[in-house]
Protein backbone atom coordinates (compact mmCIF):
# COMPACT_ATOMS: atom_id res chain seq x y z
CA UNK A 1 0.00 0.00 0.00
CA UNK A 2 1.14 3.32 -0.50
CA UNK A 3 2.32 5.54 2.08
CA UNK A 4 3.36 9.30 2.19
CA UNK A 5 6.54 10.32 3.61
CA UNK A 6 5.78 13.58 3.05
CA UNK A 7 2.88 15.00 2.06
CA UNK A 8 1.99 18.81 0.76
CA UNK A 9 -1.09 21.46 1.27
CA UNK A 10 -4.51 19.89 1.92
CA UNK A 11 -6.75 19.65 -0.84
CA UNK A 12 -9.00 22.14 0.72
CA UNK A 13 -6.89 24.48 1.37
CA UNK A 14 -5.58 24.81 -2.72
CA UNK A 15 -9.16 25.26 -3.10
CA UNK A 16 -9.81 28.40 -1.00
CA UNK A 17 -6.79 29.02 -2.98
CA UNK A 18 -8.23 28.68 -6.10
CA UNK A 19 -11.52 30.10 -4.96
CA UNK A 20 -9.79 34.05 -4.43
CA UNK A 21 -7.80 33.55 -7.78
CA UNK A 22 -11.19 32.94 -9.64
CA UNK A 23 -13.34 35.84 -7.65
CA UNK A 24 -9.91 38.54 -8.43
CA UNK A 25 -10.55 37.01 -12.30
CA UNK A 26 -13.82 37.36 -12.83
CA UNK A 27 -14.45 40.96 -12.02
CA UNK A 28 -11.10 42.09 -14.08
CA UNK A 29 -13.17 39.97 -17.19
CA UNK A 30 -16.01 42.00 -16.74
CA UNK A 31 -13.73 45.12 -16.09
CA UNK A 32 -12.52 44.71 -19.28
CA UNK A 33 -15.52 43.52 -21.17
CA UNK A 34 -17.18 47.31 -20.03
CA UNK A 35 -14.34 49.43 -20.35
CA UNK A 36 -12.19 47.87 -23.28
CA UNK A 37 -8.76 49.50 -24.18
CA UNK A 38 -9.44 51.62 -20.52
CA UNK A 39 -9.33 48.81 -18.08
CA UNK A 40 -6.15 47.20 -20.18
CA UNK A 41 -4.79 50.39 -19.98
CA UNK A 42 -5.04 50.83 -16.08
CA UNK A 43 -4.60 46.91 -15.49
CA UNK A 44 -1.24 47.09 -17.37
CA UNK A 45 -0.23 50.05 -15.03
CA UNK A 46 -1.12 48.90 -11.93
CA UNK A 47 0.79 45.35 -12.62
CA UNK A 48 2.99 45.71 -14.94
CA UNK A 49 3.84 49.52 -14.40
CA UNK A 50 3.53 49.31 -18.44
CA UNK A 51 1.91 52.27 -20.62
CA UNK A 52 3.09 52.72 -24.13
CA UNK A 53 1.45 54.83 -26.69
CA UNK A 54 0.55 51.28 -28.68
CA UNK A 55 0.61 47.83 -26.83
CA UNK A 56 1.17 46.60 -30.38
CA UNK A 57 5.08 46.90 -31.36
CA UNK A 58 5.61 48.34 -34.90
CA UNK A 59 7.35 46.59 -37.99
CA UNK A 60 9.95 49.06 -37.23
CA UNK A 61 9.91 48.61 -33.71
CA UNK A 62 10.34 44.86 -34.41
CA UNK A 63 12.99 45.23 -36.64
CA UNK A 64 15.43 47.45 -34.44
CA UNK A 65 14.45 44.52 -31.27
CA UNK A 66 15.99 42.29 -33.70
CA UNK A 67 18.51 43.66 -35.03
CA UNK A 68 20.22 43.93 -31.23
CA UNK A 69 20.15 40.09 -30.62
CA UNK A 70 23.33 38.63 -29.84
CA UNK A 71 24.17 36.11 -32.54
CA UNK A 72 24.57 33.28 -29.81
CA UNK A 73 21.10 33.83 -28.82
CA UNK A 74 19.87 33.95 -32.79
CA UNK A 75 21.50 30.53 -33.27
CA UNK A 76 20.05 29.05 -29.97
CA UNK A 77 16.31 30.12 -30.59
CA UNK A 78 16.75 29.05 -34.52
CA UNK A 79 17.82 25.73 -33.33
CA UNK A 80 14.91 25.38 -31.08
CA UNK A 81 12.47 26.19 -33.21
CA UNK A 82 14.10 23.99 -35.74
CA UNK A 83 13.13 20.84 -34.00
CA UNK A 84 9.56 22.64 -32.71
CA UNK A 85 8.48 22.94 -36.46
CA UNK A 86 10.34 19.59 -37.45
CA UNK A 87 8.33 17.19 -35.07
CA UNK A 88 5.06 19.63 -35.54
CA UNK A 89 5.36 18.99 -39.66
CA UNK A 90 5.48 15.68 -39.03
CA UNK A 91 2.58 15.99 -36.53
CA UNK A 92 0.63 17.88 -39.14
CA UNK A 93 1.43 14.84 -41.74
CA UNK A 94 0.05 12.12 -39.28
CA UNK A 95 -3.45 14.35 -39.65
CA UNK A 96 -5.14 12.83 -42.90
CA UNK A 97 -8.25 14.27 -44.50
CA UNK A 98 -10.36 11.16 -45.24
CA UNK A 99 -13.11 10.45 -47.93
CA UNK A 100 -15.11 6.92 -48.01
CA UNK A 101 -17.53 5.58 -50.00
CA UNK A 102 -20.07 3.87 -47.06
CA UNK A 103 -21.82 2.31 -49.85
CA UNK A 104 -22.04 2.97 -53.63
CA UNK A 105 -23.30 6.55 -53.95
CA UNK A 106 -23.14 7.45 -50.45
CA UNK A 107 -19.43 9.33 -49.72
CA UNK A 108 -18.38 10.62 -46.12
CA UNK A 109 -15.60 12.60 -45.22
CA UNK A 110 -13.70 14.56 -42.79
CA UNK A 111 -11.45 17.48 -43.24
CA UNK A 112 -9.05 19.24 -40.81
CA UNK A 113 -9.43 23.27 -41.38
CA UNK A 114 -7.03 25.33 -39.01
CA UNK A 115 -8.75 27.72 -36.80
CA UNK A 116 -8.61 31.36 -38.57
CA UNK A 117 -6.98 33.43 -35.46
CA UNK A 118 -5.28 32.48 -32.50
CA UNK A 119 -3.90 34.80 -29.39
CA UNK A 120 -0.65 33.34 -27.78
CA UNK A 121 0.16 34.16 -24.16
CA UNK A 122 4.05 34.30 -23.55
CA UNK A 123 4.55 34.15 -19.94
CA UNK A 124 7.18 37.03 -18.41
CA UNK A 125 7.83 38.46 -15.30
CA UNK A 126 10.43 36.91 -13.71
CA UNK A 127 11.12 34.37 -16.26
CA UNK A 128 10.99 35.61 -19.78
CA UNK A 129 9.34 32.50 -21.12
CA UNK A 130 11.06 32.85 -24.93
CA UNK A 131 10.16 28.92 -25.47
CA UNK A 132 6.27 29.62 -25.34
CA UNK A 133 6.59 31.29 -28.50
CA UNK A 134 8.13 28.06 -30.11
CA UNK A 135 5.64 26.26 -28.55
CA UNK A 136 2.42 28.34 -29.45
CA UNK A 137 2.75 30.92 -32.46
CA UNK A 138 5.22 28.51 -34.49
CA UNK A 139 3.00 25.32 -34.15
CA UNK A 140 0.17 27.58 -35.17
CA UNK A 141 1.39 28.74 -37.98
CA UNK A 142 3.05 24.98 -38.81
CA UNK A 143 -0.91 24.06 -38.38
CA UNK A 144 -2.13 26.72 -41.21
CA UNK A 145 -3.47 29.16 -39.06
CA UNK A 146 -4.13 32.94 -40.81
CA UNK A 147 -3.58 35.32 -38.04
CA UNK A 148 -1.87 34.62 -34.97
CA UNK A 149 -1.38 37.12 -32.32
CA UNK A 150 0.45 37.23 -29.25
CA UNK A 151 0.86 39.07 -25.75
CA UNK A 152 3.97 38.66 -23.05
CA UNK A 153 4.54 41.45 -20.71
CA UNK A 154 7.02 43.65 -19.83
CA UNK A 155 10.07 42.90 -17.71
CA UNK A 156 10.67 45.72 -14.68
CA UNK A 157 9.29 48.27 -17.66
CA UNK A 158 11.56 47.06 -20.59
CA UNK A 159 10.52 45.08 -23.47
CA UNK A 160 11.66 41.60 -23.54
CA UNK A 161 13.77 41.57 -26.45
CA UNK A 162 14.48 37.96 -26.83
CA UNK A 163 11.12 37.03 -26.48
CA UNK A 164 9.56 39.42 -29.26
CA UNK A 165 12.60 38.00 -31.57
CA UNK A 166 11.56 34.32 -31.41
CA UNK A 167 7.72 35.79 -31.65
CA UNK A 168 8.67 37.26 -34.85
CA UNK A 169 10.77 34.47 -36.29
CA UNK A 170 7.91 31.87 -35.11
CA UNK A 171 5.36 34.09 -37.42
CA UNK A 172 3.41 36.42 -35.37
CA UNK A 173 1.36 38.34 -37.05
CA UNK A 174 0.87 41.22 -34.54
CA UNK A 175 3.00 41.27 -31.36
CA UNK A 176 1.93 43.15 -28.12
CA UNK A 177 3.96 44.21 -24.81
CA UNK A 178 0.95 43.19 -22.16
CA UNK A 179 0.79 40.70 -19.81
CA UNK A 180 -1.34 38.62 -17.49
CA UNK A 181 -5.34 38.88 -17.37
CA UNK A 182 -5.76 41.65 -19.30
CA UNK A 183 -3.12 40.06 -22.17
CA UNK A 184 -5.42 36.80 -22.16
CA UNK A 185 -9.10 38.75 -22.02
CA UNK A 186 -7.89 41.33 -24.32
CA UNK A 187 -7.55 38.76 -26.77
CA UNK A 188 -10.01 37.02 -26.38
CA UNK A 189 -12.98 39.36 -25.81
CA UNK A 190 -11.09 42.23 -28.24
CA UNK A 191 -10.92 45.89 -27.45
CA UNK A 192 -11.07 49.37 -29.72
CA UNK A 193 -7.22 48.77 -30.25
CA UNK A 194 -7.41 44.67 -30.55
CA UNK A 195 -9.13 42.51 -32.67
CA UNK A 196 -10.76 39.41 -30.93
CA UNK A 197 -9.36 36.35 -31.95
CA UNK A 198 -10.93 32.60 -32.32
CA UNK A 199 -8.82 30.82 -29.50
CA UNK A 200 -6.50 31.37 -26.90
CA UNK A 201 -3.32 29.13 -25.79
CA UNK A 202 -0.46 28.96 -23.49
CA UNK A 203 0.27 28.47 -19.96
CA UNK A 204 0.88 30.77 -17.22
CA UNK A 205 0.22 31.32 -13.87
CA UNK A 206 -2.59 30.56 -11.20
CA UNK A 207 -4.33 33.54 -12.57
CA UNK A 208 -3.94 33.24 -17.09
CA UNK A 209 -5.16 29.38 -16.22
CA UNK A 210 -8.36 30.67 -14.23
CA UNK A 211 -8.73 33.51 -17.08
CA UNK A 212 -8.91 30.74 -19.65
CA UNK A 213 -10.85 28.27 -17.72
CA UNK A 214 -13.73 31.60 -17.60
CA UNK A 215 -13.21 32.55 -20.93
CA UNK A 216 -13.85 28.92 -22.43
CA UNK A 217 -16.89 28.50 -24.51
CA UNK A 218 -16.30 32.35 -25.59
CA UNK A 219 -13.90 31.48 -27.25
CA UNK A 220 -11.64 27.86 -27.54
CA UNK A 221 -8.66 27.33 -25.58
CA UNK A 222 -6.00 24.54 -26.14
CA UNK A 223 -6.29 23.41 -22.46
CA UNK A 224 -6.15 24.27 -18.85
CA UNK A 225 -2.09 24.83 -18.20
CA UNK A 226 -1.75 26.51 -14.40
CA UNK A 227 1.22 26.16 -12.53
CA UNK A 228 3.69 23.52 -13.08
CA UNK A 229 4.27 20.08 -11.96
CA UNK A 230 6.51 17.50 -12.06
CA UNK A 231 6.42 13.70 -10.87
CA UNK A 232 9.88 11.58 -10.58
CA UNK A 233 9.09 7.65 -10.21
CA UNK A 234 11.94 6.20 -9.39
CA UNK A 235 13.71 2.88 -8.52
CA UNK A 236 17.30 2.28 -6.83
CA UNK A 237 19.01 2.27 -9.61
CA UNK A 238 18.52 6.09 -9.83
CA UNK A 239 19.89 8.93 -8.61
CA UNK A 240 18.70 11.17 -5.73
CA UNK A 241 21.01 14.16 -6.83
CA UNK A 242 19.30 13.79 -10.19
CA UNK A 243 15.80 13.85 -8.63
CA UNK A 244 16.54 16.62 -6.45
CA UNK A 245 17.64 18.69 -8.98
CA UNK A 246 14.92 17.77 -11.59
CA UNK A 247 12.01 18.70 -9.13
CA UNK A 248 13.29 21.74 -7.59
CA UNK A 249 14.50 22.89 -10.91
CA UNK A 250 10.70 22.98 -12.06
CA UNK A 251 9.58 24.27 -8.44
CA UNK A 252 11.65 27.36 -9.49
CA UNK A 253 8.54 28.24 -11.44
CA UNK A 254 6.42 29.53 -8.72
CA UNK A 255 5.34 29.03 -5.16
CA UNK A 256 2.19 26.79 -6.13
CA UNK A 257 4.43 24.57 -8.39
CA UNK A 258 3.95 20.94 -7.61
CA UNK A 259 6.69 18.57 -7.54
CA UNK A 260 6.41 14.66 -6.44
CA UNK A 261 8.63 11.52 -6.40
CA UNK A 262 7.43 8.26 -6.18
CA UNK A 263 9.73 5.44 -5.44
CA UNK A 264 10.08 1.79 -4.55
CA UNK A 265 13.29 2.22 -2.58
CA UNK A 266 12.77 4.17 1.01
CA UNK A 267 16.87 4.82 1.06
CA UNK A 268 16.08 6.43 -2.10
CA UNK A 269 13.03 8.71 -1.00
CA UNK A 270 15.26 9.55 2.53
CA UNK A 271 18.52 10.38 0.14
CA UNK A 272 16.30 12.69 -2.05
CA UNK A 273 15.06 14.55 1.10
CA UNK A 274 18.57 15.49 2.10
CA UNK A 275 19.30 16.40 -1.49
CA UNK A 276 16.50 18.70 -1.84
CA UNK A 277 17.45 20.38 1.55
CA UNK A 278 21.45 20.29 0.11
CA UNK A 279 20.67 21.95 -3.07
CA UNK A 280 17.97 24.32 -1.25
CA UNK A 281 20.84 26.26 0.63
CA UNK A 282 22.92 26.98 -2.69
CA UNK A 283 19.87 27.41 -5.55
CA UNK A 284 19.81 30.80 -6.52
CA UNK A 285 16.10 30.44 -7.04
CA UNK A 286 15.64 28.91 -3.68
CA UNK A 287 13.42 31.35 -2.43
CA UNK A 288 10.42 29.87 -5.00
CA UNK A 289 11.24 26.49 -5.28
CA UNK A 290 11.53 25.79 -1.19
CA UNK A 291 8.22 27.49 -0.77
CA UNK A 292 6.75 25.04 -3.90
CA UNK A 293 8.14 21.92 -2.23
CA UNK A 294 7.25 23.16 1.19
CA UNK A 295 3.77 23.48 0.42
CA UNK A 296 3.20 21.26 -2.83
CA UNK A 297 5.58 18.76 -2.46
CA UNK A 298 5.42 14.77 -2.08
CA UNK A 299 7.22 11.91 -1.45
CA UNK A 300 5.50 8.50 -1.75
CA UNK A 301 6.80 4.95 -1.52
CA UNK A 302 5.24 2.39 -3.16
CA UNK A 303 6.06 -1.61 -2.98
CA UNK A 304 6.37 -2.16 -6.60
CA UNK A 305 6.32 -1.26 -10.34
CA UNK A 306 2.74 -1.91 -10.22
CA UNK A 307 1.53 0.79 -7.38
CA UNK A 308 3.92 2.79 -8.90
CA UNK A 309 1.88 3.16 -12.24
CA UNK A 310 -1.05 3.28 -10.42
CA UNK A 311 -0.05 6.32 -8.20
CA UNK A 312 1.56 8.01 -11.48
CA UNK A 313 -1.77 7.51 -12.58
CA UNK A 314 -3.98 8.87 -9.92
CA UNK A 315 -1.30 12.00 -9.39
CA UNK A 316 -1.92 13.23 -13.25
CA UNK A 317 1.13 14.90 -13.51
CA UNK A 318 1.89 17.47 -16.40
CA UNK A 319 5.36 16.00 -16.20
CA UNK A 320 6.35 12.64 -15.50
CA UNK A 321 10.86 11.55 -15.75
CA UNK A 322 10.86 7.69 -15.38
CA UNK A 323 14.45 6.22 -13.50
CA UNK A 324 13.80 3.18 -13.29
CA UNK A 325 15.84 0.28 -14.86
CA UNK A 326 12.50 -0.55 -17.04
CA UNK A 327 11.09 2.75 -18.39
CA UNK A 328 9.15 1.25 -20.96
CA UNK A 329 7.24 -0.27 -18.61
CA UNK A 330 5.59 3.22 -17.92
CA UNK A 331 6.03 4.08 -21.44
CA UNK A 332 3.36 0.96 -22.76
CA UNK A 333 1.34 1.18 -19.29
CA UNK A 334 0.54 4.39 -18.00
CA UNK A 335 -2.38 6.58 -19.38
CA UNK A 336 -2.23 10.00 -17.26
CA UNK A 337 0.62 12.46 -18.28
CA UNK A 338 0.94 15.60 -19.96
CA UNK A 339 4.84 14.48 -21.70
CA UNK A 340 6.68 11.37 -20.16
CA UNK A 341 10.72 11.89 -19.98
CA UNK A 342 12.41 8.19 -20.12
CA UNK A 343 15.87 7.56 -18.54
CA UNK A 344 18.45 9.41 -16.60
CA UNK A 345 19.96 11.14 -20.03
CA UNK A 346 16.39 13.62 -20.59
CA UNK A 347 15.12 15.28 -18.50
CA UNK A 348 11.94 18.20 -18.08
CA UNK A 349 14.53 21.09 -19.24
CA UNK A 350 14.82 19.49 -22.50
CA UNK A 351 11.15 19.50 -23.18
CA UNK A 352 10.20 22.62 -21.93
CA UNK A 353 13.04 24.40 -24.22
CA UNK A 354 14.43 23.01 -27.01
CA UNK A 355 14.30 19.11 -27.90
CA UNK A 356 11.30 19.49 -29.75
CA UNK A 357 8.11 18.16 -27.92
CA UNK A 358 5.63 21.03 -26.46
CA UNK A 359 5.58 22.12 -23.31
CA UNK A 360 2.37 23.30 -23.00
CA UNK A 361 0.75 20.44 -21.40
CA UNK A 362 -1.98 19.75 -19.02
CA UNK A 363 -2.04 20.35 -15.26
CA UNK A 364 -4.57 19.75 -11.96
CA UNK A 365 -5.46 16.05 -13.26
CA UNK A 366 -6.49 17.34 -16.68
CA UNK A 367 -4.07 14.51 -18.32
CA UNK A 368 -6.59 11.95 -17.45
CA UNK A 369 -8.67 13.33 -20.40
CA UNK A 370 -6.28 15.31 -22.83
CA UNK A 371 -2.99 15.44 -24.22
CA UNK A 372 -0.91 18.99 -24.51
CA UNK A 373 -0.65 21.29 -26.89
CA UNK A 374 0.22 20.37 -30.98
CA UNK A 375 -1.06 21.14 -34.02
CA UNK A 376 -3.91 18.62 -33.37
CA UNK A 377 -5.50 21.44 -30.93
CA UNK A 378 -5.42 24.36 -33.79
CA UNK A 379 -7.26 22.43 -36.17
CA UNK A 380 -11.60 21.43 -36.74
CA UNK A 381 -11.90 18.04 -37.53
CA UNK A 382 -15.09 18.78 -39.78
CA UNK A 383 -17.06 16.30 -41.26
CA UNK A 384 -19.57 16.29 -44.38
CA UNK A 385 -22.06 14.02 -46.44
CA UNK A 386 -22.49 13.83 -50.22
CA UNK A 387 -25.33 11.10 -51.82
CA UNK A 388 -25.08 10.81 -55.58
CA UNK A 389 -27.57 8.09 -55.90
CA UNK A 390 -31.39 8.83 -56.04
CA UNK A 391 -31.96 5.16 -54.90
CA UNK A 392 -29.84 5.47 -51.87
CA UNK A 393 -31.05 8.22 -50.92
CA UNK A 394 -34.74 6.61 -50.51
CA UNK A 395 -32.97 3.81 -49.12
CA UNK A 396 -31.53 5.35 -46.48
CA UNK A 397 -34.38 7.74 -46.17
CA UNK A 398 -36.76 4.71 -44.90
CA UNK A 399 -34.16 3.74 -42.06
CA UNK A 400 -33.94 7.48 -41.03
CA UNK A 401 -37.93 7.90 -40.81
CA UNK A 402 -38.59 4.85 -38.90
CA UNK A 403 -35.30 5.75 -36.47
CA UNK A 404 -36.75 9.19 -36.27
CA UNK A 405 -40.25 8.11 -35.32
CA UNK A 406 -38.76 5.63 -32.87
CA UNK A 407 -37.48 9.08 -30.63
CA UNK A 408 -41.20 10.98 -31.68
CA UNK A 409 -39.34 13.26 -34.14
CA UNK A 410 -41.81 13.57 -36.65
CA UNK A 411 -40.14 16.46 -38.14
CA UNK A 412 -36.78 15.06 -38.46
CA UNK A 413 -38.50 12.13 -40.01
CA UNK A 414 -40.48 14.18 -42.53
CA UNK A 415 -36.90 15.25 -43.61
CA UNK A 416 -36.31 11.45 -44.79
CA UNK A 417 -39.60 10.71 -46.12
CA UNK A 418 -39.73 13.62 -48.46
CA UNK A 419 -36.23 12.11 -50.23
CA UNK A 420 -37.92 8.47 -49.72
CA UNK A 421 -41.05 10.19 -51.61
CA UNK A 422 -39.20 12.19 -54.34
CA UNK A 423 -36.43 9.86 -55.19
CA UNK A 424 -37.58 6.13 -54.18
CA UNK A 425 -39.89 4.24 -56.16
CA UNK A 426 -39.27 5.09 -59.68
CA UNK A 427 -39.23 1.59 -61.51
């Protein structure tokens, strides 16, 4: 059975948590919503300390950002989003339109049509998030979307020049300095200055997850990314520097960033606990990732393989490394994760910059329905009917009435009589 050897918050205390985040969303949403380009306008200067003349950068104003990128940094981001668009082509390519014929003169068929305009939400602040613009305008556009737009905010009042470059060389088609709620609702509902687009994506914090979550329906969303988390399972064969420094370096993201281990070795779980409190006194970004593992973190030992997977499972994780001596065990067994990382030699860094995979994947249990973000998420898998044959059409017309009737839709069923009427019986 397994047992906790440490355990984080209480679930009901994440929820009064949540709970505030969702009230302080709401009424910015309907801020905005009444007072358009106003309330972005205040909302940027109260947070972000931010007010241009334009949110929206220029072509010139691109340009010169550009032009003052180290070329280090141009040959880093290219190679990034070199692999981003390479396994997102061949994404694309595993997406078939189809066309059968059910039966002679009866043809069905589906189609995949991007969605027309998309907002991207690059996450700043503290941590310029230059990947998320791989990982959301660039798949976009690999996908065949028209107009893609994107918001990240400003860093202590200066424009985050790395982050508009790799913007602009993923394909934005309009790039704007603004950040958080109002970035996300401004998008999405559209202002006197901003156009409103068809979908939203990428993660953020507590507070651009909750703003998505309230804005679905309005408009699509690729899925609900809040805070990080990360889940080691390991065995002891592994490594508890390794797993130390794999789950604090993703608790770095913020205070409500979950990270867990789950192992089948107790020296292993007790070495990992003095790890995490080695590494905690010499991690520059100690003063986040402490208070994540403090309150969010986990340690749970299992007795086998077996209540290993089904703890993975149950947990959900967005992230899930696997050092064990058997990772493919997890790899053909377990059904909850948002990106699985196999072996000591990957690790979450890889996929959340540069290797190729997205990193915009699902959080608080949401694996146990959907994947993360690809090109699969920007495109309508549409569907249509086409009947060349009078006779089939009275043929299927007869099934359609009598299954219509069966649920006392007369109407519906009228539909199929009149073809059984007009094109059945004519020999």
């Amino acid at each position: 059975m397994a047992t906790y050897i440490k355990k984080g918050k209480i679930e009901e205390d994440i929820q009064k948590d949540d709970a505030k985040v969702s009230e302080i969303v709401r009424s910015t949403i309907s801020k905005i919503e009444n007072e358009g380009d106003k309330a972005i306008r205040e909302l940027s200067v109260k947070f972000d300390n931010w007010s241009p003349d334009s949110f929206r950068l220029t072509k010139e104003e691109i340009e010169e950002i550009c032009a003052t990128i180290p070329e280090q940094t141009v040959k880093d981001i290219e190679f990034a989003q070199n692999n981003i668009r390479k396994f997102a082509q061949e994404q694309r390519e595993s997406m078939k339109d189809i066309e059968v014929e059910m039966m002679p003169g009866v043809i069905l068929g589906h189609k995949n049509i991007p969605v027309n305009s998309v907002g991207c939400y690059i996450p700043g602040g503290r941590y310029p998030m230059v990947a998320s613009a791989h990982m959301s305008v660039l798949t976009a556009k690999v996908a065949g979307v028209k107009r893609v737009i994107a918001c990240t905010p400003p860093i202590n009042g200066e424009i985050p020049s790395a982050t508009v470059f790799a913007m602009h060389k993923a394909g934005a088609d309009e790039i704007y300095i603004l950040g958080g709620i109002q970035a996300m609702a401004g998008m999405a509902i559209g202002t006197e200055t901003i156009d409103p687009v068809d979908m939203i994506v990428g993660p953020g914090n507590a507070f651009v997850a909750e703003t998505k979550r309230q804005l679905y329906g309005r408009v699509g969303i690729d899925l609900f990314a809040g805070p990080t988390e990360t889940l080691v399972v390991a065995d002891e064969t592994s490594d508890p520097e390794m797993i130390a420094t794999d789950i604090l370096g993703q608790g770095e993201h913020g205070p409500t960033s979950p990270g867990a281990l789950i192992t089948t070795s107790e020296e292993i779980a007790k070495e990992t606990l003095k790890e995490i409190e080695r590494q905690l006194k010499v991690l520059p970004t100690a003063d986040v990732a402490s208070v994540s593992w403090e309150d969010y973190g986990q340690i749970i030992f299992v007795e086998d393989e077996q209540e290993a997977l089904k703890e993975a499972d149950r947990l959900a994780f967005e992230h899930v490394e696997i050092l064990t001596k058997n990772p493919d065990f997890f790899l053909e067994n377990m059904t909850n994760y948002g990106c699985l990382f196999l072996g000591p030699k990957t690790n979450v860094a890889y996929g959340d910059k540069v290797i190729g995979t997205n990193h915009t994947l699902p959080t608080k249990g949401a694996a146990k329905y959907t994947g993360g973000l690809w090109v699969g998420k920007f495109l309508k898998t549409v569907t249509y009917q086409r009947i060349t044959s009078d006779e089939k059409s009275a043929y299927i017309g007869e099934y359609a009435a009598r299954l219509c009737q069966l649920e006392n839709f007369s109407g519906h069923a009228e539909q199929a009589l009149l073809r059984v009427r007009k094109y059945g019986n004519k020999g």
